[in-house]
C-alpha atoms as a PDB file:
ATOM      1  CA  UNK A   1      14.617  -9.471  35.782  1.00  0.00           C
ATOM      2  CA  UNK A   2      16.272  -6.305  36.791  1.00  0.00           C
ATOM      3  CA  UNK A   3      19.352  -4.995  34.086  1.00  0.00           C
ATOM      4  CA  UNK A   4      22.235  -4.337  36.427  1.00  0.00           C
ATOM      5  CA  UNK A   5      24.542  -3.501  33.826  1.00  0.00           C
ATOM      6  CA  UNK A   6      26.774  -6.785  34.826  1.00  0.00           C
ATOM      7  CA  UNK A   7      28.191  -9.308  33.102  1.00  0.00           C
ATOM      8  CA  UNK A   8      29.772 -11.846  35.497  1.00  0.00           C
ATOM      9  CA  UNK A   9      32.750  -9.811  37.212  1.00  0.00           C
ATOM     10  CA  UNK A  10      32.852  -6.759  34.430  1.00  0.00           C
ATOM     11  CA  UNK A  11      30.188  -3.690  34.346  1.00  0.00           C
ATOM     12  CA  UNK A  12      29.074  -3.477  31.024  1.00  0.00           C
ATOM     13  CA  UNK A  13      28.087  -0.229  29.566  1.00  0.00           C
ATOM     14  CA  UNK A  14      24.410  -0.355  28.471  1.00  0.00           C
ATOM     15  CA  UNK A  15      25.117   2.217  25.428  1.00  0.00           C
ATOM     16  CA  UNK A  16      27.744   0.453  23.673  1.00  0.00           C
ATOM     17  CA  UNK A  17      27.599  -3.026  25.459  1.00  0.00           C
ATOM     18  CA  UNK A  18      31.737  -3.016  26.418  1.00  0.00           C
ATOM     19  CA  UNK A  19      33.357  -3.408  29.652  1.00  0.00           C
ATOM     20  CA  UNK A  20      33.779  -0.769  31.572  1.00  0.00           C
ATOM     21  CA  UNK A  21      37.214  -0.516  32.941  1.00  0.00           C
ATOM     22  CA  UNK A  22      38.284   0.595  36.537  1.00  0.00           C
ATOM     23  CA  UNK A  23      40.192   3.280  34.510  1.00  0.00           C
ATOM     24  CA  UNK A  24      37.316   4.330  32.247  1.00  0.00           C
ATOM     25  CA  UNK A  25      34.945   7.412  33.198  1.00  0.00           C
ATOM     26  CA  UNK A  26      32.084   6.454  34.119  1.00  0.00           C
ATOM     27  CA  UNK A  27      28.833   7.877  34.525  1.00  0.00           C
ATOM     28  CA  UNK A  28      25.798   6.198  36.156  1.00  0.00           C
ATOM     29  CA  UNK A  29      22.141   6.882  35.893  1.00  0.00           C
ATOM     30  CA  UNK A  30      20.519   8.881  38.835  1.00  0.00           C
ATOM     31  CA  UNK A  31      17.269   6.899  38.720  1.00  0.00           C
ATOM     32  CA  UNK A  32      17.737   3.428  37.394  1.00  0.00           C
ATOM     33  CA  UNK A  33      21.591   3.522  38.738  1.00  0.00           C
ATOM     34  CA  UNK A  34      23.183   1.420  35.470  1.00  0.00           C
ATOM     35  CA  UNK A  35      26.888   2.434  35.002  1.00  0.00           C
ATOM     36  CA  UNK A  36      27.294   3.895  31.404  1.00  0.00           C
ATOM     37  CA  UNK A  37      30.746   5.276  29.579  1.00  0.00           C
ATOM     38  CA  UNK A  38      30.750   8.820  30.426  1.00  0.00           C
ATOM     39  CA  UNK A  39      31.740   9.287  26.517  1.00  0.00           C
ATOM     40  CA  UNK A  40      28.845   6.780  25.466  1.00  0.00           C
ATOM     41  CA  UNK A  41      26.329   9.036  28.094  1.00  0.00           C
ATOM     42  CA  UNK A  42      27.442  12.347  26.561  1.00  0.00           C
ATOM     43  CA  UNK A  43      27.025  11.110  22.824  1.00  0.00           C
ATOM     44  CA  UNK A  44      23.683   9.393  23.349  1.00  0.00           C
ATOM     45  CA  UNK A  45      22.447  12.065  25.519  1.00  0.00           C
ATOM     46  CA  UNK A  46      21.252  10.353  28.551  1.00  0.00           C
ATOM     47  CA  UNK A  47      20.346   6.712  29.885  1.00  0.00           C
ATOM     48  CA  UNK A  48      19.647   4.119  26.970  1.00  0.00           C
ATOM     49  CA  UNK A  49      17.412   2.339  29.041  1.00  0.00           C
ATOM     50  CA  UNK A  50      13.561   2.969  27.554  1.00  0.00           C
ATOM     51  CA  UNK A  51      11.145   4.538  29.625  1.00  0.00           C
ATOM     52  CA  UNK A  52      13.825   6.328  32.139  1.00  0.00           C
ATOM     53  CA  UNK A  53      12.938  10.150  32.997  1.00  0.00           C
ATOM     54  CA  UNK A  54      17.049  10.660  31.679  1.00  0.00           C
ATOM     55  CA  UNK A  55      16.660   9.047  28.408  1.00  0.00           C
ATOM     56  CA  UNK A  56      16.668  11.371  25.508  1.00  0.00           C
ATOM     57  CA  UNK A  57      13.608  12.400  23.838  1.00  0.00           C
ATOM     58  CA  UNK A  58      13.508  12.677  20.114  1.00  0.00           C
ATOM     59  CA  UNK A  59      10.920  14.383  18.630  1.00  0.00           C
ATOM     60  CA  UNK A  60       9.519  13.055  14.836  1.00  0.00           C
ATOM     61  CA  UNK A  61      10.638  16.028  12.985  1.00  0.00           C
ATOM     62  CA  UNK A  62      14.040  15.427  14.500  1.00  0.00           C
ATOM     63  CA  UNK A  63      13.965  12.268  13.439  1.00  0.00           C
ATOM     64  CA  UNK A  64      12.455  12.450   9.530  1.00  0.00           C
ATOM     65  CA  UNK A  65      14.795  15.478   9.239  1.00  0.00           C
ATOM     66  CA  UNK A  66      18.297  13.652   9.848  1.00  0.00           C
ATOM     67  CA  UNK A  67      16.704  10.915   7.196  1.00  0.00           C
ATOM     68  CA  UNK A  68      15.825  13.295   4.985  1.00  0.00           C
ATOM     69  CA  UNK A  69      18.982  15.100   4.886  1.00  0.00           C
ATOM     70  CA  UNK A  70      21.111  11.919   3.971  1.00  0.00           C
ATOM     71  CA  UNK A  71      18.859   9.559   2.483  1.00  0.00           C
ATOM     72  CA  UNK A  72      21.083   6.473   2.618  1.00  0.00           C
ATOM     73  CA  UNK A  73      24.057   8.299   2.643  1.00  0.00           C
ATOM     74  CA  UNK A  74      23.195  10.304  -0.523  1.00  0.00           C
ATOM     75  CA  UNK A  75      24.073  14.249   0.664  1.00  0.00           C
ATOM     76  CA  UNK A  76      22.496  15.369  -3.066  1.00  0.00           C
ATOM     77  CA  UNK A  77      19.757  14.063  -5.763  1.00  0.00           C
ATOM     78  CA  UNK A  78      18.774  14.708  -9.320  1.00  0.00           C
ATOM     79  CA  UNK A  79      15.555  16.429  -9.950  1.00  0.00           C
ATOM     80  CA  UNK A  80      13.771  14.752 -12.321  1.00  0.00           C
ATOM     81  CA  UNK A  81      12.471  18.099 -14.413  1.00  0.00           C
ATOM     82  CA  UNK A  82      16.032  19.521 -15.182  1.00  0.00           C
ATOM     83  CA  UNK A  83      18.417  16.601 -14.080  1.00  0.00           C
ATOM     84  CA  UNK A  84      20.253  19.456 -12.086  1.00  0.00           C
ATOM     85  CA  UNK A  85      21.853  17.995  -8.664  1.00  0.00           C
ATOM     86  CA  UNK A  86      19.570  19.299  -5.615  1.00  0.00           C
ATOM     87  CA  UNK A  87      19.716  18.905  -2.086  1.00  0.00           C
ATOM     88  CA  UNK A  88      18.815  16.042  -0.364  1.00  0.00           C
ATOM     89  CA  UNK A  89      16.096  17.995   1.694  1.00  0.00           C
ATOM     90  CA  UNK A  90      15.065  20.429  -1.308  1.00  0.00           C
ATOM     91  CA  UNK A  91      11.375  20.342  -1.840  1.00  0.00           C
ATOM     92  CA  UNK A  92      11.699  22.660  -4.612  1.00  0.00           C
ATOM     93  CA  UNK A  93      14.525  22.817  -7.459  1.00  0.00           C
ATOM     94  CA  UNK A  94      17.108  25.334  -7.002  1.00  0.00           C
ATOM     95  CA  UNK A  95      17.381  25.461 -10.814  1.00  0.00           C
ATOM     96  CA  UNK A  96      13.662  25.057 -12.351  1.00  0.00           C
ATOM     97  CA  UNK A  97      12.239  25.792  -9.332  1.00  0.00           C
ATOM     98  CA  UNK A  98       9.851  22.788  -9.990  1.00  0.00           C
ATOM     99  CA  UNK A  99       8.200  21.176  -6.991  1.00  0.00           C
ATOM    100  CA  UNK A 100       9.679  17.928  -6.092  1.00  0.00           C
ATOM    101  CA  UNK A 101       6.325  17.088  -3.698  1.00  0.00           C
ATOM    102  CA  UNK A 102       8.659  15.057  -1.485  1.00  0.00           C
ATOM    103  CA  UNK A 103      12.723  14.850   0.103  1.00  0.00           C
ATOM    104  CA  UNK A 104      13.421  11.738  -1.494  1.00  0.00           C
ATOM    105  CA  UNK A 105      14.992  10.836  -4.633  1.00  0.00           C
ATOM    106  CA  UNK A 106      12.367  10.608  -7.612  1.00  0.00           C
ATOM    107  CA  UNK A 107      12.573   9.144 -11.055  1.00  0.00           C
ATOM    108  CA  UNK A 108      11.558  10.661 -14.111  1.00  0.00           C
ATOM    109  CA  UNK A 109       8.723   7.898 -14.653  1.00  0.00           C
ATOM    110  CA  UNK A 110       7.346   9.160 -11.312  1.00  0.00           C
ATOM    111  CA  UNK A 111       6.683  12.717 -12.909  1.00  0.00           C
ATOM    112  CA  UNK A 112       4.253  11.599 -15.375  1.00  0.00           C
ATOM    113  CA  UNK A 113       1.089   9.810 -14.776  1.00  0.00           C
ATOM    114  CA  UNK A 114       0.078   7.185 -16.494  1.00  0.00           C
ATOM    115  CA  UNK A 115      -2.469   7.909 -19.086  1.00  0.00           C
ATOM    116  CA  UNK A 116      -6.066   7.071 -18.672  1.00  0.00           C
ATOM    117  CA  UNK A 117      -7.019   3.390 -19.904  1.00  0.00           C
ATOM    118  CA  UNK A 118      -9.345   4.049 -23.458  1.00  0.00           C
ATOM    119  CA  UNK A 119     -12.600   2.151 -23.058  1.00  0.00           C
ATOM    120  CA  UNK A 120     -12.876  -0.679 -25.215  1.00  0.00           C
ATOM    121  CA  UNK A 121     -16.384   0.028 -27.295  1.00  0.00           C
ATOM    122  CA  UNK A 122     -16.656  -3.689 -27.768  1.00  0.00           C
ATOM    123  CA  UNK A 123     -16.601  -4.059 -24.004  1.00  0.00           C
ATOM    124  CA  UNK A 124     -19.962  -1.808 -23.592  1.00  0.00           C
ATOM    125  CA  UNK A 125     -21.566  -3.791 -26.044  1.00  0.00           C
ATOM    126  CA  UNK A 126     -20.865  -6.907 -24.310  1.00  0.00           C
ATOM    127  CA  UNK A 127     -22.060  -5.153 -21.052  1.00  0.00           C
ATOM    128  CA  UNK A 128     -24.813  -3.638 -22.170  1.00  0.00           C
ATOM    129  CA  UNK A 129     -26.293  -6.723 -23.392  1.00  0.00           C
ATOM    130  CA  UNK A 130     -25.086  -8.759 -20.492  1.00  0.00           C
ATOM    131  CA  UNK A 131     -27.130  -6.377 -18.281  1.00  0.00           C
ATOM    132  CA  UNK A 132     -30.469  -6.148 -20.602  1.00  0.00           C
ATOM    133  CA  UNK A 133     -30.755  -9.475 -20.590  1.00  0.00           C
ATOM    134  CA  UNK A 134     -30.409  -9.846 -16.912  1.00  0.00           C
ATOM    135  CA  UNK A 135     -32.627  -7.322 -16.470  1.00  0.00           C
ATOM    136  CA  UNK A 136     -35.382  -8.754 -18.509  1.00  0.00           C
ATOM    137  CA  UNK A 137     -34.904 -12.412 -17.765  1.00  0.00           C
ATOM    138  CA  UNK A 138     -35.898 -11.389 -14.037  1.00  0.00           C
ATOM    139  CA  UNK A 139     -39.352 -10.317 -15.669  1.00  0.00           C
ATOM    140  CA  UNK A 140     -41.119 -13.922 -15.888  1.00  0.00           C
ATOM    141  CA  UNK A 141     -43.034 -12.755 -18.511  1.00  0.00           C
ATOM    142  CA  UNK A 142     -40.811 -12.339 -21.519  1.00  0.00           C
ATOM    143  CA  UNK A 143     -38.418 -15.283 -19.838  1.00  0.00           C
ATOM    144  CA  UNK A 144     -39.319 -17.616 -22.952  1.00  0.00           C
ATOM    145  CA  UNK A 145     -38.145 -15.089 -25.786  1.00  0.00           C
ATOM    146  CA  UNK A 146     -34.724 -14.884 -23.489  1.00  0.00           C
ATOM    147  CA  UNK A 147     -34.328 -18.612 -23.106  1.00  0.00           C
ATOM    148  CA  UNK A 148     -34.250 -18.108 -26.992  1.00  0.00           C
ATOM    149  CA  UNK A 149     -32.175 -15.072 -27.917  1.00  0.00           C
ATOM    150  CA  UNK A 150     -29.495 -14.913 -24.997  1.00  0.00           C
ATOM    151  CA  UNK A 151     -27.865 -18.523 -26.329  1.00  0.00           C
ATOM    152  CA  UNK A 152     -27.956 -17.363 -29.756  1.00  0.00           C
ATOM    153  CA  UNK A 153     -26.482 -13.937 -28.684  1.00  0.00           C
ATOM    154  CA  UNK A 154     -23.655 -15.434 -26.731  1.00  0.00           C
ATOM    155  CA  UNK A 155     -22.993 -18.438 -29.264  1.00  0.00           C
ATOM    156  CA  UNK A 156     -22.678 -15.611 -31.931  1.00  0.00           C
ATOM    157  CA  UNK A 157     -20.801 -13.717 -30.128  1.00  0.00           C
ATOM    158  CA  UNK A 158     -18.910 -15.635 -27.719  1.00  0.00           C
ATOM    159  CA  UNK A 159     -15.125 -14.563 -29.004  1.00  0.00           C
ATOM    160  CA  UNK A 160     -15.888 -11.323 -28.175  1.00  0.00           C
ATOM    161  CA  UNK A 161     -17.539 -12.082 -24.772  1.00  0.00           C
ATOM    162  CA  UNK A 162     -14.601 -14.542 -23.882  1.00  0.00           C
ATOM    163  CA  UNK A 163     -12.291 -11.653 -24.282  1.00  0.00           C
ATOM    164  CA  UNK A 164     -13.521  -9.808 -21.340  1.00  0.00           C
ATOM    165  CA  UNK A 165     -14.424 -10.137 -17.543  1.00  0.00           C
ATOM    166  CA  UNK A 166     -16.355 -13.105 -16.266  1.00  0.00           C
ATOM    167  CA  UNK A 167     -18.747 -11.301 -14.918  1.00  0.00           C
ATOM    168  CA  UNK A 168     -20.556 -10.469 -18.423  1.00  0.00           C
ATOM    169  CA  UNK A 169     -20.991 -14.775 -18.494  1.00  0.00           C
ATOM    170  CA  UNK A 170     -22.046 -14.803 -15.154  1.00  0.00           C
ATOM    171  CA  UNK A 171     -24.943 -12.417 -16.089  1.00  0.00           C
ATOM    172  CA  UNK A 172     -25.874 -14.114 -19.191  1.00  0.00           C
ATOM    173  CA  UNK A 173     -25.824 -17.490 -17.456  1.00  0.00           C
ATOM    174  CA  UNK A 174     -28.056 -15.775 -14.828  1.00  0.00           C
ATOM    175  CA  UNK A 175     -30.088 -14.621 -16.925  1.00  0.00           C
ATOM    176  CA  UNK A 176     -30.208 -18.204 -18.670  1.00  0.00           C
ATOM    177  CA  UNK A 177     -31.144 -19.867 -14.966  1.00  0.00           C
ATOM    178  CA  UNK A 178     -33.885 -17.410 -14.118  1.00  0.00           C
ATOM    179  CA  UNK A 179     -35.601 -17.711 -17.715  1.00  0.00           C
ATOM    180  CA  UNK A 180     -35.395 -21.710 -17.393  1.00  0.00           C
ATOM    181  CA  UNK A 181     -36.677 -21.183 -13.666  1.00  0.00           C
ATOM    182  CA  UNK A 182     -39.820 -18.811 -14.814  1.00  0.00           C
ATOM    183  CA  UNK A 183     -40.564 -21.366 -17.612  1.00  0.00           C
ATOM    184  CA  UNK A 184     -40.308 -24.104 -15.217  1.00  0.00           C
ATOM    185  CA  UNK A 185     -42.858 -22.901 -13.246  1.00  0.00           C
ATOM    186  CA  UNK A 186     -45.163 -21.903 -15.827  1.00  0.00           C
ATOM    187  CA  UNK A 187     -45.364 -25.249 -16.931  1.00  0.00           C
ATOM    188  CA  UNK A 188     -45.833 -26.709 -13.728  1.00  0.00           C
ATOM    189  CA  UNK A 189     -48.300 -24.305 -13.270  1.00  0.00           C
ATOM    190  CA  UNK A 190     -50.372 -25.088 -16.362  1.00  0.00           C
ATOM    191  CA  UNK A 191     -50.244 -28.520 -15.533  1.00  0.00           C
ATOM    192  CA  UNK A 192     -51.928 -28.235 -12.058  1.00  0.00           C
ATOM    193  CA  UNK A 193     -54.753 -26.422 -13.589  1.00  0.00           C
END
């Protein structure tokens, strides 16, 4: 369906969606021929309607510049090194001469990195042992000497292993299934014999 730019017997202006009055200036597009305000033409620049060769064409920087020079309204912000009022679109302070990295406003907390996370020592034991006896249960041959040590390992140690990512009892219950599975088989093995 074709916009006309009418609303039952009044021409509405496509810019600002109001009558147009037989007294108004008007102002209608050469190609798709939609009556616009000639004020509402002049301020927008051209036909509203997208895709027309007289529509206005706004380039990004255009665009992230006008936001960046009145972020919400906001004309000024704080930098967060000297708490000294800076432009809106200052990418280094006037006053500290700091680099703020980006236009918009930034908090003090977003300055500062977080510091690294300290590795838990009991955590590599855990690991560590979690892993070994993966490893080894995987070997059929020493499966009955894990089938022993990895319960008493965890049982002893089971607050500790608790305390930290499943995946440490997934291995060790691995490791439990494979050394039951190789024993299995040895048996059944011996008995076929």
């Amino acid at each position: 369906m074709e916009n006309t730019g009418k609303s039952r017997n009044h021409i509405i202006c496509q810019i600002c969606y109001t009558p147009i009055q037989e007294s108004d200036q008007k102002n209608i597009c050469p190609k798709c021929q939609i009556p616009f305000h000639q004020d509402c033409w002049e301020e927008y620049g051209g036909c509203s309607i997208y895709g027309c060769d007289y529509a206005p064409e706004y380039k990004k920087s255009e665009i992230d510049e006008n936001l960046q020079k009145a972020h919400w309204g906001i004309e000024n912000k704080t930098c967060p090194y000297c708490g000294e009022s800076t432009p809106m679109d200052a990418l280094e302070c006037p006053h500290c001469k700091e680099n703020l990295k980006s236009a918009t406003p930034m908090s003090r907390k977003s300055i500062y990195k977080a510091p690294p996370k300290q590795a838990d020592p009991e955590e590599g034991k855990v690991k560590v042992a979690s892993i070994v006896f993966f490893l080894v249960s995987i070997i059929g041959v020493l499966s009955p000497v894990i089938l022993l040590v990895c319960p008493i390992w965890y049982f002893s140690n089971r607050k500790m292993v608790d305390r930290f990512t499943p995946i440490y009892r997934l291995l060790l219950a691995a490791s439990m299934f494979f050394s039951c599975f190789y024993v299995f088989i040895f048996i059944l093995a011996k008995t076929r014999m």
